[in-house]
PDB file of N, CA and C in Angstrom:
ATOM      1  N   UNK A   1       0.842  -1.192   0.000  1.00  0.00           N
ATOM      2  CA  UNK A   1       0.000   0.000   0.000  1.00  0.00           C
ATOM      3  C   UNK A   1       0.880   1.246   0.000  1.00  0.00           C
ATOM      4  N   UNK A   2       0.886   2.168  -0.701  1.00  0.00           N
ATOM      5  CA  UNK A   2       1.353   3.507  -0.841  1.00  0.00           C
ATOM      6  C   UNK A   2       1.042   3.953   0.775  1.00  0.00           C
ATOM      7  N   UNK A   3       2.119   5.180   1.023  1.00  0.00           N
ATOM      8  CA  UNK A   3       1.677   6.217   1.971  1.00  0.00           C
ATOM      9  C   UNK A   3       1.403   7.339   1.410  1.00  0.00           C
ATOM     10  N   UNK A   4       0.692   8.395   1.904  1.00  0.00           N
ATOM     11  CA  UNK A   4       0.134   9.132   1.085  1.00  0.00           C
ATOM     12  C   UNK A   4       0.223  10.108   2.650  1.00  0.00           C
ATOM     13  N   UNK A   5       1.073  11.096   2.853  1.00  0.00           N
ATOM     14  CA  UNK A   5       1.281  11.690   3.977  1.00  0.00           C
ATOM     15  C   UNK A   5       0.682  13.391   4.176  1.00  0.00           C
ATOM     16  N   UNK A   6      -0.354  13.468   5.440  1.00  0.00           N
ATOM     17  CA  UNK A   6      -1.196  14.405   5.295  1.00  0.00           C
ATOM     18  C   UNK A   6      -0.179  15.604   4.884  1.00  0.00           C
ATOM     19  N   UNK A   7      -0.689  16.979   4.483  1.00  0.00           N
ATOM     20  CA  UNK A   7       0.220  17.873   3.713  1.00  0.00           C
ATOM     21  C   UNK A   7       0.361  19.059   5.560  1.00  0.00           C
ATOM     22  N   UNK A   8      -0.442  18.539   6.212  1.00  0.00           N
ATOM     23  CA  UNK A   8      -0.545  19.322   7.456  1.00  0.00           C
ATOM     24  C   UNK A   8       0.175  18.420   8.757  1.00  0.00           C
ATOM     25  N   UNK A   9      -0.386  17.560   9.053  1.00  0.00           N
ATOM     26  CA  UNK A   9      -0.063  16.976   9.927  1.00  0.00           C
ATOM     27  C   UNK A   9       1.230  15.925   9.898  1.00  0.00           C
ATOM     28  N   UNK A  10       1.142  15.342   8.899  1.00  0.00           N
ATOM     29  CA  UNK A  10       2.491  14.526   8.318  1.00  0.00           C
ATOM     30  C   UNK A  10       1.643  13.152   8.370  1.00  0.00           C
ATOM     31  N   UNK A  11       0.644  12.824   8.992  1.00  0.00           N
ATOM     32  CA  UNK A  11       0.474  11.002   9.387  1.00  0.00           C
ATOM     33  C   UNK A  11      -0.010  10.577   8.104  1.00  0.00           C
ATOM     34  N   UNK A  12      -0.146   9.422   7.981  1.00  0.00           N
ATOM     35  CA  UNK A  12      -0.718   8.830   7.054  1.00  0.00           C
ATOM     36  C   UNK A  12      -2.245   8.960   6.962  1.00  0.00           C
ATOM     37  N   UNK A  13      -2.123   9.192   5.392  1.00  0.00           N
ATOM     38  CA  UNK A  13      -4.099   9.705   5.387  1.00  0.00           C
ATOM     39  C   UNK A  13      -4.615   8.127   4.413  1.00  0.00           C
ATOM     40  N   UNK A  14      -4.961   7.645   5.399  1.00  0.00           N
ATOM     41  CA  UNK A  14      -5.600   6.334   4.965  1.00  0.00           C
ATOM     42  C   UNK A  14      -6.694   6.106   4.308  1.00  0.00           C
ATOM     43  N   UNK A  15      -7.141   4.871   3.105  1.00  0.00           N
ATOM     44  CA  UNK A  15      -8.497   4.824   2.939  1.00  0.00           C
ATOM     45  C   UNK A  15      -9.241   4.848   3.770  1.00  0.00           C
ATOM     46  N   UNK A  16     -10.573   4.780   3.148  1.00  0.00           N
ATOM     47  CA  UNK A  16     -11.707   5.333   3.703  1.00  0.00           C
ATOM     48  C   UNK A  16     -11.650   6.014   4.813  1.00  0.00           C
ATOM     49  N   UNK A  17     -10.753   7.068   5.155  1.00  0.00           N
ATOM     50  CA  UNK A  17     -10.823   8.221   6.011  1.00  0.00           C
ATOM     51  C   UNK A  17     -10.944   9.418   5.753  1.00  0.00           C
ATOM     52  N   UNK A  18     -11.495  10.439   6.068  1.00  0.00           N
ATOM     53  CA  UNK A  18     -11.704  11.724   5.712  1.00  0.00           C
ATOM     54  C   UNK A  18     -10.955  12.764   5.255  1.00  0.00           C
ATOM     55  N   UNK A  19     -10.540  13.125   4.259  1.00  0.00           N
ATOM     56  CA  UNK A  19      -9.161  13.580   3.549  1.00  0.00           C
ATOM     57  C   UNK A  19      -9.559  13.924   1.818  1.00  0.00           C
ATOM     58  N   UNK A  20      -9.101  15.137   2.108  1.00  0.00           N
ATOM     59  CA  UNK A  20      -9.260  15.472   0.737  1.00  0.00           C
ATOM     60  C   UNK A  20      -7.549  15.643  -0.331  1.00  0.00           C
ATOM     61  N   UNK A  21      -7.938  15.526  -1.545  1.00  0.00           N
ATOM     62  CA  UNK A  21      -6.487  15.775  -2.371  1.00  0.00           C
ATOM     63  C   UNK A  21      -6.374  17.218  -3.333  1.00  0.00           C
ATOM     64  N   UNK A  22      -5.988  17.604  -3.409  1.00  0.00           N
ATOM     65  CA  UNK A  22      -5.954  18.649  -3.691  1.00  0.00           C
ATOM     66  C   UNK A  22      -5.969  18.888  -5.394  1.00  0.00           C
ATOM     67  N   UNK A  23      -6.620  19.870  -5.770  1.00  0.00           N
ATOM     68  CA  UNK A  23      -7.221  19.556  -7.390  1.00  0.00           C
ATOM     69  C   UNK A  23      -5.802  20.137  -7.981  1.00  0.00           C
ATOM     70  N   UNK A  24      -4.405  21.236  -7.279  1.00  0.00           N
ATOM     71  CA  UNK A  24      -3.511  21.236  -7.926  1.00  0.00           C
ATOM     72  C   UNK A  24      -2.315  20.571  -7.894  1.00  0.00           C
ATOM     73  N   UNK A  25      -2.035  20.190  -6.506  1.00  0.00           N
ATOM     74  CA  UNK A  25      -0.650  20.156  -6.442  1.00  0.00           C
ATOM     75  C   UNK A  25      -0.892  18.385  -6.394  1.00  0.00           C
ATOM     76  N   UNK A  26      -2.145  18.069  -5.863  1.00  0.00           N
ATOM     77  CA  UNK A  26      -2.265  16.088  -5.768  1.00  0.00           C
ATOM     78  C   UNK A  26      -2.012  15.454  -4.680  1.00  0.00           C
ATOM     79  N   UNK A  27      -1.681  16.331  -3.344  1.00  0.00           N
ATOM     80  CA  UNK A  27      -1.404  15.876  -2.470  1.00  0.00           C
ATOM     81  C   UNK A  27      -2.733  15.836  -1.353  1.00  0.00           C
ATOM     82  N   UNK A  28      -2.564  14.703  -0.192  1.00  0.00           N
ATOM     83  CA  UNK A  28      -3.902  14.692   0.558  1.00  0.00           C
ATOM     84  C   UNK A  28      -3.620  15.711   1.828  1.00  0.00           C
ATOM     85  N   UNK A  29      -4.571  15.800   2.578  1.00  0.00           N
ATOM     86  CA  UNK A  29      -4.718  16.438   3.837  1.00  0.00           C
ATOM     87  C   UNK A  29      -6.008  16.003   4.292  1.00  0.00           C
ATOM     88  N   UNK A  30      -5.654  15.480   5.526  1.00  0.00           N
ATOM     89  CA  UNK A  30      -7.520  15.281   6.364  1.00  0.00           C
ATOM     90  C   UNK A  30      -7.860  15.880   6.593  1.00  0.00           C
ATOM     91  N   UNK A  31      -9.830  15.986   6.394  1.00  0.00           N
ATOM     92  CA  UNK A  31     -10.458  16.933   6.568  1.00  0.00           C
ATOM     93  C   UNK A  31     -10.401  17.578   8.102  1.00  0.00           C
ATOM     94  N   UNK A  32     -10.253  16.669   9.041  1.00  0.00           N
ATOM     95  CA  UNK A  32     -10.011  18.005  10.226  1.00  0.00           C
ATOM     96  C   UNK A  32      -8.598  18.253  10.380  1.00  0.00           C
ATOM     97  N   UNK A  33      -7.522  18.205   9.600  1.00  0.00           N
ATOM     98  CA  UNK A  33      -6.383  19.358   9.420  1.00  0.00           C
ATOM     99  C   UNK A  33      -6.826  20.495   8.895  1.00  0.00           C
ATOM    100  N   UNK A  34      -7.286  21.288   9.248  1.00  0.00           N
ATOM    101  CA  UNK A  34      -7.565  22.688   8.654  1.00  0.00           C
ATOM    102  C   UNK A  34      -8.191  23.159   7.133  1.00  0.00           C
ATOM    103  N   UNK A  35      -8.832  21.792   6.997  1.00  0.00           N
ATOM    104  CA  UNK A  35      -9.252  22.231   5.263  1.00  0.00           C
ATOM    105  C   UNK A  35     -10.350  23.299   5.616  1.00  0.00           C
ATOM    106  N   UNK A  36     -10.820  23.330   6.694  1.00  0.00           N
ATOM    107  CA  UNK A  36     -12.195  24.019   6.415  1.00  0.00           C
ATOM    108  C   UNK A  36     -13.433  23.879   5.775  1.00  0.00           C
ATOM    109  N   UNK A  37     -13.287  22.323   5.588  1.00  0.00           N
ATOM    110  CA  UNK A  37     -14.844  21.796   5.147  1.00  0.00           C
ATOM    111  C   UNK A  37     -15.085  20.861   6.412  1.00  0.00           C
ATOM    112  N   UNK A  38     -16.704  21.334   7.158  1.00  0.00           N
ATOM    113  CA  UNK A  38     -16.923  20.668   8.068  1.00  0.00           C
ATOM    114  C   UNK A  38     -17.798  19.294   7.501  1.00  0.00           C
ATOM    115  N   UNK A  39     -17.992  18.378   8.354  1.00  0.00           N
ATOM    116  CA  UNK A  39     -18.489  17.438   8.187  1.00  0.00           C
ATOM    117  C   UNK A  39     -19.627  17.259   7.156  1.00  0.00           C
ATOM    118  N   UNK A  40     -20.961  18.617   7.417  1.00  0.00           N
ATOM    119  CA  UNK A  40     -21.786  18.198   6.470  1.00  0.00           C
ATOM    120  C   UNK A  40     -21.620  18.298   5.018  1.00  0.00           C
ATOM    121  N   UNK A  41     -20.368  19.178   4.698  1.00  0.00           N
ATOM    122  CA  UNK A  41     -19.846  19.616   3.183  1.00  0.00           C
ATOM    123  C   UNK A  41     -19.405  18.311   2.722  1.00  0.00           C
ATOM    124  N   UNK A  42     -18.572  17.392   3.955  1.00  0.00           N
ATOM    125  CA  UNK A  42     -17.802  16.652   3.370  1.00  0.00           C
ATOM    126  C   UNK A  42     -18.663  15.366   2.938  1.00  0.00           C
ATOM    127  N   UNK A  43     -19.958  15.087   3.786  1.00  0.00           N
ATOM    128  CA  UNK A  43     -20.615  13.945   3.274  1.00  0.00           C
ATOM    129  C   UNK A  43     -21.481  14.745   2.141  1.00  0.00           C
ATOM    130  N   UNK A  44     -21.995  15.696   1.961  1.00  0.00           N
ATOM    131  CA  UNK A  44     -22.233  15.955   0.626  1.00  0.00           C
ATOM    132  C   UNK A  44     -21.727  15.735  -0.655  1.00  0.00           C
ATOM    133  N   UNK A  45     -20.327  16.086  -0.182  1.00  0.00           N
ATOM    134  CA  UNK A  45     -19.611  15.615  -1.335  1.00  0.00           C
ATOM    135  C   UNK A  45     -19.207  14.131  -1.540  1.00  0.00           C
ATOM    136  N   UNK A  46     -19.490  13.349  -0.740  1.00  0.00           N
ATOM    137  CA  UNK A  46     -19.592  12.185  -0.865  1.00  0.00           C
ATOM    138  C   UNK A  46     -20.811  11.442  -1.870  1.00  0.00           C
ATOM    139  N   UNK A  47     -21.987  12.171  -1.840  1.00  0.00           N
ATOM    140  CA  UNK A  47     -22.692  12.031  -2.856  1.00  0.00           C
ATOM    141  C   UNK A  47     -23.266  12.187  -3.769  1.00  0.00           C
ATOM    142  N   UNK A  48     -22.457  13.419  -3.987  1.00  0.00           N
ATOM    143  CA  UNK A  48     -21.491  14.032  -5.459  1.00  0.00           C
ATOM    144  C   UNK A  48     -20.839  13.194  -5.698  1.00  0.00           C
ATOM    145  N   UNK A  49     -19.623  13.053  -4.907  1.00  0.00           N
ATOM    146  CA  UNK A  49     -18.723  12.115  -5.696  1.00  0.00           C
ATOM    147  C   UNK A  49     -17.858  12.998  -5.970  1.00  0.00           C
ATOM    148  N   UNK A  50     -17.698  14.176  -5.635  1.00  0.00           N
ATOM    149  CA  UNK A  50     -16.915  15.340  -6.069  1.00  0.00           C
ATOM    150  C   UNK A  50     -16.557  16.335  -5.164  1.00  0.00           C
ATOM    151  N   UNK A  51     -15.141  17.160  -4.793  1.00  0.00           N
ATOM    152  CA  UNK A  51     -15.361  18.583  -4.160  1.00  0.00           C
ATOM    153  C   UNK A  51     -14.416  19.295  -4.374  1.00  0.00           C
ATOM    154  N   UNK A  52     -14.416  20.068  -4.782  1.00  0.00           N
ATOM    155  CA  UNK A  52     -12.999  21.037  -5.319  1.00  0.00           C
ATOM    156  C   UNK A  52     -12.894  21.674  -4.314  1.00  0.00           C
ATOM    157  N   UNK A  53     -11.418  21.009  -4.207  1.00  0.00           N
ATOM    158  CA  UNK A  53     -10.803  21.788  -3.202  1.00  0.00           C
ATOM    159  C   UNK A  53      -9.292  21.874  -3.161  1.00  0.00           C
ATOM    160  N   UNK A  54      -8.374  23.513  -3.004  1.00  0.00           N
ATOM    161  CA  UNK A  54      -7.226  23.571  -3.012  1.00  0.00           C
ATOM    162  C   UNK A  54      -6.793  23.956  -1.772  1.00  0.00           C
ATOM    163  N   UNK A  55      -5.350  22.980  -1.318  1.00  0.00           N
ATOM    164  CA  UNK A  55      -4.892  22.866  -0.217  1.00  0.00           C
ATOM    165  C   UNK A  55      -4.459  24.713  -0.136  1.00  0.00           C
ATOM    166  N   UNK A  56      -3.871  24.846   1.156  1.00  0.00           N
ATOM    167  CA  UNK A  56      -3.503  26.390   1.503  1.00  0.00           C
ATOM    168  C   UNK A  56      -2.308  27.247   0.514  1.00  0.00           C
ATOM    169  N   UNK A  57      -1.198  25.832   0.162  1.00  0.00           N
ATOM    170  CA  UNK A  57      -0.442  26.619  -0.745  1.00  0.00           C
ATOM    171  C   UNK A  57      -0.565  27.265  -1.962  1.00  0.00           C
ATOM    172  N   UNK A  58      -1.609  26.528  -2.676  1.00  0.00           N
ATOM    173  CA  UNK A  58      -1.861  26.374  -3.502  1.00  0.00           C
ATOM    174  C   UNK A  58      -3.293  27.424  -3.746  1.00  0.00           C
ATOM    175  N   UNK A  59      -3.619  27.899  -2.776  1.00  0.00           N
ATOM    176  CA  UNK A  59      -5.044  29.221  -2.712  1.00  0.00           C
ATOM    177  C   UNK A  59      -4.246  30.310  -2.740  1.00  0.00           C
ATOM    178  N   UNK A  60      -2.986  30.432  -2.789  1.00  0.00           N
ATOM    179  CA  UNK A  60      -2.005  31.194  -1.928  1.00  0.00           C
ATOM    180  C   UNK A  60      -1.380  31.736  -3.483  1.00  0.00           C
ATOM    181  N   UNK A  61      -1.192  30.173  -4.038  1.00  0.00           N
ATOM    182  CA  UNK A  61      -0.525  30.511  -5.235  1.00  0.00           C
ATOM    183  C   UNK A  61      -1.197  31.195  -6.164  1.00  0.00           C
ATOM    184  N   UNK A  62      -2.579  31.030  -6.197  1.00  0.00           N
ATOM    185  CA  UNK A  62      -3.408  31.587  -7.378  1.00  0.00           C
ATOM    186  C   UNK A  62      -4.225  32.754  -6.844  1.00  0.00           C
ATOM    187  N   UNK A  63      -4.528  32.794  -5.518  1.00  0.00           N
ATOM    188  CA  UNK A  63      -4.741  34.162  -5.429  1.00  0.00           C
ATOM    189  C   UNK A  63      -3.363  35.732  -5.161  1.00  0.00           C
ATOM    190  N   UNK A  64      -2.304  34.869  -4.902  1.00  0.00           N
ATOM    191  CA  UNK A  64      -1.281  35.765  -5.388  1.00  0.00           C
ATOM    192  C   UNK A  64      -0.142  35.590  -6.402  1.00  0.00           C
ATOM    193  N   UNK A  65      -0.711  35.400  -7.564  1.00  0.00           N
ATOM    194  CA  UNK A  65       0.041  35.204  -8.959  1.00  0.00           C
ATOM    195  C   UNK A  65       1.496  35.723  -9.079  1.00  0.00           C
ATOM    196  N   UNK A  66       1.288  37.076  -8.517  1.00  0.00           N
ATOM    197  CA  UNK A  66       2.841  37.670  -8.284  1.00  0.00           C
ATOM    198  C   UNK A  66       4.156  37.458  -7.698  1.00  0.00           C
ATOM    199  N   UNK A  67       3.276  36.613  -6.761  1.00  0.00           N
ATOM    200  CA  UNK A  67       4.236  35.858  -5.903  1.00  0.00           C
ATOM    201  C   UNK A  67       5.253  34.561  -6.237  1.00  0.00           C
ATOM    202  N   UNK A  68       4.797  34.034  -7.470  1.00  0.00           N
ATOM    203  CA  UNK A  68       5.324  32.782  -7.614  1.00  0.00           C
ATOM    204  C   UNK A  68       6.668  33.393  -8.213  1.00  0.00           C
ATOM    205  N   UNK A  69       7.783  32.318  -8.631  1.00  0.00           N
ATOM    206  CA  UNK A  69       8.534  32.454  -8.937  1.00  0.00           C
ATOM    207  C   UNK A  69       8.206  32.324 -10.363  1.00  0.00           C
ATOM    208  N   UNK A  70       9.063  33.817 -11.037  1.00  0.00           N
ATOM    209  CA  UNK A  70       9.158  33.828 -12.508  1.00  0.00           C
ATOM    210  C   UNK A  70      10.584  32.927 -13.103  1.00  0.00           C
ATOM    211  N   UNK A  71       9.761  32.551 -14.524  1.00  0.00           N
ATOM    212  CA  UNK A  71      10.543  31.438 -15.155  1.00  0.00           C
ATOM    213  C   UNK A  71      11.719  32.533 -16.041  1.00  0.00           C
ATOM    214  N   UNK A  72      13.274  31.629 -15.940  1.00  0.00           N
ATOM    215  CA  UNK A  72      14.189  32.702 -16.499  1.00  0.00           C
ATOM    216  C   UNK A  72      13.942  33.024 -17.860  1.00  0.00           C
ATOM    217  N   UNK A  73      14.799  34.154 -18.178  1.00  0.00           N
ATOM    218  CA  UNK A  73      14.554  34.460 -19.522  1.00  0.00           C
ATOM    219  C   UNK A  73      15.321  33.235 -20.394  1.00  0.00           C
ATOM    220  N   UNK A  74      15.906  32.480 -19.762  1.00  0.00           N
ATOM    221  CA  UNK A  74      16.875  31.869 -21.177  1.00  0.00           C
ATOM    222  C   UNK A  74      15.888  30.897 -20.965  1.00  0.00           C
ATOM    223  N   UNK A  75      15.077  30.707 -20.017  1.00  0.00           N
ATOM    224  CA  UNK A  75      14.159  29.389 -20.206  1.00  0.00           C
ATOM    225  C   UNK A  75      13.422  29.641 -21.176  1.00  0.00           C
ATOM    226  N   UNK A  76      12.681  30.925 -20.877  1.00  0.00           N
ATOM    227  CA  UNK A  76      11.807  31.518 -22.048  1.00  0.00           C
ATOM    228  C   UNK A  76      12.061  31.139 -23.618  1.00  0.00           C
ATOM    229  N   UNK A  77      13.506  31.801 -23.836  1.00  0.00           N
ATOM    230  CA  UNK A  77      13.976  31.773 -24.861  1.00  0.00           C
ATOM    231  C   UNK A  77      14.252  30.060 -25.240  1.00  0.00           C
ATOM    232  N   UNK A  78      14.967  29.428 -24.391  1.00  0.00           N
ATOM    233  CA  UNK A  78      15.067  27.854 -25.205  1.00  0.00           C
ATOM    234  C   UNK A  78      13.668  27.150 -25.385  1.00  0.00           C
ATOM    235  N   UNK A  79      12.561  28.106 -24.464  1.00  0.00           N
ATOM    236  CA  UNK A  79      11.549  26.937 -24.904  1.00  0.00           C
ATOM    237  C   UNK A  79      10.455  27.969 -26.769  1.00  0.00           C
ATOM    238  N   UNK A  80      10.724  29.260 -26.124  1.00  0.00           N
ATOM    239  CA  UNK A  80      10.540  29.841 -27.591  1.00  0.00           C
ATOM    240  C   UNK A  80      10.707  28.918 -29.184  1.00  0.00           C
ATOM    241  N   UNK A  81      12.619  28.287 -28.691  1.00  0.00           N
ATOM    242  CA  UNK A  81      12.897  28.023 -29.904  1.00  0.00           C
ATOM    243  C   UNK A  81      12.583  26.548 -30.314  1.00  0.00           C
ATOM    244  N   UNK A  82      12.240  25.793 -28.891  1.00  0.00           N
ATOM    245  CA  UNK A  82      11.360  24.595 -28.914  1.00  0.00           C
ATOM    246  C   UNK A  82       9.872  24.605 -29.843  1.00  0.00           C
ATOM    247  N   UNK A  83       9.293  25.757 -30.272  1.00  0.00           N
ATOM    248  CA  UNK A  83       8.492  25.268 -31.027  1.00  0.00           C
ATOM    249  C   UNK A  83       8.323  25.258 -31.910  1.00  0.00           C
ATOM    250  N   UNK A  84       9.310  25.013 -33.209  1.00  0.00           N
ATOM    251  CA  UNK A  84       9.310  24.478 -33.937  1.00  0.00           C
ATOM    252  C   UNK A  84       9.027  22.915 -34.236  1.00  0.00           C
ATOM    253  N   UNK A  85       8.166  23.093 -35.099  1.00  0.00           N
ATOM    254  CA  UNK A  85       7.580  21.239 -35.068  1.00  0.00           C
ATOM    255  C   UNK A  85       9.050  20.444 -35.358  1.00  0.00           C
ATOM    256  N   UNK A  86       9.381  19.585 -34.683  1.00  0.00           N
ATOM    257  CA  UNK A  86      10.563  18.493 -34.994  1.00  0.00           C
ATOM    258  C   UNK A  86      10.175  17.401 -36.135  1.00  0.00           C
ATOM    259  N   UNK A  87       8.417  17.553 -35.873  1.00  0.00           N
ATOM    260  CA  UNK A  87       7.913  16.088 -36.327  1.00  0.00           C
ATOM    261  C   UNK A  87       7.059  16.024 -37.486  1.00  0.00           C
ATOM    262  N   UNK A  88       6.952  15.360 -38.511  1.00  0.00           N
ATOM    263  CA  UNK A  88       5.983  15.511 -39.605  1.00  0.00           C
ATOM    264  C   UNK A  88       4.295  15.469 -38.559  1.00  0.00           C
ATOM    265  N   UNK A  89       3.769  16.450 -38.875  1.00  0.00           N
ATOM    266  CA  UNK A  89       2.128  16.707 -38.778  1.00  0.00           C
ATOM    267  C   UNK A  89       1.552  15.089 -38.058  1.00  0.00           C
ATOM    268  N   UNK A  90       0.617  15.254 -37.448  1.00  0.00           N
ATOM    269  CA  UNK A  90      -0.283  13.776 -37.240  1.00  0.00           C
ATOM    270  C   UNK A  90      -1.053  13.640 -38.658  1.00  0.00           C
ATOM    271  N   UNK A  91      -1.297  12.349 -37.960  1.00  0.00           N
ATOM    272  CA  UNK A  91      -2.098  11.989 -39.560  1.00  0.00           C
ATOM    273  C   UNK A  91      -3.745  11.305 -38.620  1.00  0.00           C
ATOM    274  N   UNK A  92      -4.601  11.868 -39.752  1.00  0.00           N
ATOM    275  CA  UNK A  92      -5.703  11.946 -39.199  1.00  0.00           C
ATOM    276  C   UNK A  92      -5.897  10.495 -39.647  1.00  0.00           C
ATOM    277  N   UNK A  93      -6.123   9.582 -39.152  1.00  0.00           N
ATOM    278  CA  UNK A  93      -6.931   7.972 -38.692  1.00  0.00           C
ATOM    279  C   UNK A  93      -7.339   7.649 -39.680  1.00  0.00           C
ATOM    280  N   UNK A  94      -8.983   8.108 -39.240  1.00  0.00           N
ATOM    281  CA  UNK A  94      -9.971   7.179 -40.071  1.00  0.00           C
ATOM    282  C   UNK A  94      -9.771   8.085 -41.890  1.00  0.00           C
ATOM    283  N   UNK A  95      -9.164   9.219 -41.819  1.00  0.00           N
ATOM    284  CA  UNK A  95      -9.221   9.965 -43.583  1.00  0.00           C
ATOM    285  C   UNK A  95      -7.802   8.651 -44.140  1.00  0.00           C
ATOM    286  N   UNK A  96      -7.195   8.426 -42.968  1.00  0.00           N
ATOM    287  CA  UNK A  96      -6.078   7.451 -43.521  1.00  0.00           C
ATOM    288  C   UNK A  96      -6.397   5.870 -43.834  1.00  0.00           C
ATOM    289  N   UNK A  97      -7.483   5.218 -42.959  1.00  0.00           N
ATOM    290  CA  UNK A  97      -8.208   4.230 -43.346  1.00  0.00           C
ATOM    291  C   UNK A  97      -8.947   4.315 -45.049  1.00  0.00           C
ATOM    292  N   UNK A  98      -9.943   5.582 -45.155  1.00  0.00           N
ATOM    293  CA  UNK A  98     -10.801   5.352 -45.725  1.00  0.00           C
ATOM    294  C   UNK A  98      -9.869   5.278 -47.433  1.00  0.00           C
ATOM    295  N   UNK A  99      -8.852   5.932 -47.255  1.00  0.00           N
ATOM    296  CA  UNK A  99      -7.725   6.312 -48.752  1.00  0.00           C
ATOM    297  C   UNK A  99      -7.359   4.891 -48.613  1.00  0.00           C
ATOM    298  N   UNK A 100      -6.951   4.261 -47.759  1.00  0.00           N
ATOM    299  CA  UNK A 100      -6.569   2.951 -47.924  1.00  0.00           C
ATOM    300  C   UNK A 100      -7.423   1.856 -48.571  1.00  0.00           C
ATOM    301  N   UNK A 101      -8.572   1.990 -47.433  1.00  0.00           N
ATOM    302  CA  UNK A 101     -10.084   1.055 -48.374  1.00  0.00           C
ATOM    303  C   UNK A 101     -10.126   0.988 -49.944  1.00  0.00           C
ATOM    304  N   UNK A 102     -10.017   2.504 -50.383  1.00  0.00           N
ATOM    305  CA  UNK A 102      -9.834   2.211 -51.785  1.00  0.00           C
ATOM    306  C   UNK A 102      -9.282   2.140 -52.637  1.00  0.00           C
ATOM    307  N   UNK A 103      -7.772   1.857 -52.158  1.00  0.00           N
ATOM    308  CA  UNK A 103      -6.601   1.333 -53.034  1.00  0.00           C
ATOM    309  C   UNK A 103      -6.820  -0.360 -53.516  1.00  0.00           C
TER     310      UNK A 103
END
């Protein structure tokens, strides 16, 4: 079995225990480490099946954009010159089946 270690507390956030993962970074935290969804949110979302939710760093990161670290300029620049296609085009499937059928 994987460990999967809360992003707050450090313990192991086990199946079927209360713990959410985080929609950016992928990591878990249990719901009473400080997510701030109380119990009835969390069985709601249990039958959803769904709950978006981003851990603290990561609310942090996108509500202060400025803050993150900017990417260097030569990164900029080598990935600039990265886009040039290396590769001949895809080839579309089924237009490549159907030219075939009627050879």
């Amino acid at each position: 079995m994987s460990f999967y270690p809360c992003i707050e507390c450090g313990n192991e956030v086990q199946p079927r225990r209360q713990a959410l993962q985080c929609d950016d970074c992928g990591f878990w935290q249990h719901r009473i480490c400080g997510t701030s969804i109380d119990q009835a949110t969390y069985s709601l979302a249990g039958t959803r099946g769904r709950i978006d939710w981003l851990c603290v760093a990561c609310s942090l990161a996108v509500s202060n954009p400025s803050e993150q670290v900017p990417v260097a300029e030569s990164t900029r620049t080598d990935f600039a010159q990265d886009l040039s296609p290396k590769y001949p085009p895809p080839i579309n499937i089924s237009q490549s089946m159907n030219n075939f059928s009627r050879e």
